[in-house]
Protein backbone atom coordinates (compact mmCIF):
# COMPACT_ATOMS: atom_id res chain seq x y z
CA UNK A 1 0.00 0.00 0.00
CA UNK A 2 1.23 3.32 -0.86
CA UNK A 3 0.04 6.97 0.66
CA UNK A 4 -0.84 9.73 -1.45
CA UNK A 5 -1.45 13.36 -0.86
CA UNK A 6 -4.68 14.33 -2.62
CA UNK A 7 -6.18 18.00 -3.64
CA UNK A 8 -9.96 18.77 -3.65
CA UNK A 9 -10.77 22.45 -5.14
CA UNK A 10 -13.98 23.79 -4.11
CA UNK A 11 -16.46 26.48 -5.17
CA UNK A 12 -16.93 28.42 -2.08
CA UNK A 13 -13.77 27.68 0.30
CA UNK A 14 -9.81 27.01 -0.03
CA UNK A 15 -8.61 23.87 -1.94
CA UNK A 16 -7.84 21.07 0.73
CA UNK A 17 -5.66 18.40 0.77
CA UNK A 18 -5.95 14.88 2.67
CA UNK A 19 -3.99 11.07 2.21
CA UNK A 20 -5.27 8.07 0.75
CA UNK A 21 -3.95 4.74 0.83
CA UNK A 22 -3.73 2.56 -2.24
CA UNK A 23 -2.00 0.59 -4.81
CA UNK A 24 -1.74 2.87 -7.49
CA UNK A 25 -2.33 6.59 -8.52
CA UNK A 26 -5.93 5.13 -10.17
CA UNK A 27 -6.99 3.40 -7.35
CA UNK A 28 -6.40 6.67 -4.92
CA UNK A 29 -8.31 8.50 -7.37
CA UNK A 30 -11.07 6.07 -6.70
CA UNK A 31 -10.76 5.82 -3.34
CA UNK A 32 -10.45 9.72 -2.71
CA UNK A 33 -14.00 9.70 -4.66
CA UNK A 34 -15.54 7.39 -2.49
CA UNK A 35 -14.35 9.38 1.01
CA UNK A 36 -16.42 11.23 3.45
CA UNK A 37 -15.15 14.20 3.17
CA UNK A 38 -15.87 14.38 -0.68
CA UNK A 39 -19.03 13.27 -0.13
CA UNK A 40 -20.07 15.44 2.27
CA UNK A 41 -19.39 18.06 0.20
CA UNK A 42 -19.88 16.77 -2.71
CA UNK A 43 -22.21 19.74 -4.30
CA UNK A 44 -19.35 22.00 -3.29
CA UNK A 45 -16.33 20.84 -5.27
CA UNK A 46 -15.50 21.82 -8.40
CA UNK A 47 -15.74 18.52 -11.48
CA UNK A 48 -12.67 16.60 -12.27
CA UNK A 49 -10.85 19.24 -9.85
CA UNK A 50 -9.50 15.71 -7.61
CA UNK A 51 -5.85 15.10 -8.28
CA UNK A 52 -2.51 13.43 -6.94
CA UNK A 53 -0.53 15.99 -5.52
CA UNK A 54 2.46 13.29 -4.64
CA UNK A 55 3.46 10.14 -3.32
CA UNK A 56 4.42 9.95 -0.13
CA UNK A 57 7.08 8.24 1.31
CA UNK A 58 6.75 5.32 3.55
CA UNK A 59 8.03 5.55 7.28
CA UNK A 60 7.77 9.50 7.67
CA UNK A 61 5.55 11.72 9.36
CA UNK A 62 4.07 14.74 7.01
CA UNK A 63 1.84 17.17 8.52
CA UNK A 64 -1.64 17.03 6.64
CA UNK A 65 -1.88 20.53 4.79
CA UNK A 66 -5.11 22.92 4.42
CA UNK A 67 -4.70 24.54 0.87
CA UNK A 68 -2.84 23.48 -1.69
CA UNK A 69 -2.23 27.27 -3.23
């Protein structure tokens, strides 16, 4: 399993950014789609705007980020 850092953009408030944990790029995609915090604000966030900010290395600590911008 790899982590991945990935950006939501929203209509109304900052761009934030959260980890996922999956196989592949794809599969994090998929998996970021299916979260709760996409879902909850799901009418909010701007079409197509989910995307892999980078891979994260395994066996270090990185402080989860608000804003991407």
């Amino acid at each position: 399993m790899n982590r991945y850092l990935i950006c939501a953009e929203y209509y109304f408030s900052e761009p934030q950014s959260f980890e996922i944990e999956a196989e592949n790029k794809t599969e994090a995609i998929e998996k970021a789609k299916k979260d709760i915090r996409i879902i909850a604000n799901y009418g909010n966030i701007i079409p197509g705007s989910l995307k892999i900010i980078k891979k994260l290395q395994k066996g270090k600590c990185f402080e989860k980020t608000k804003g991407t911008k």
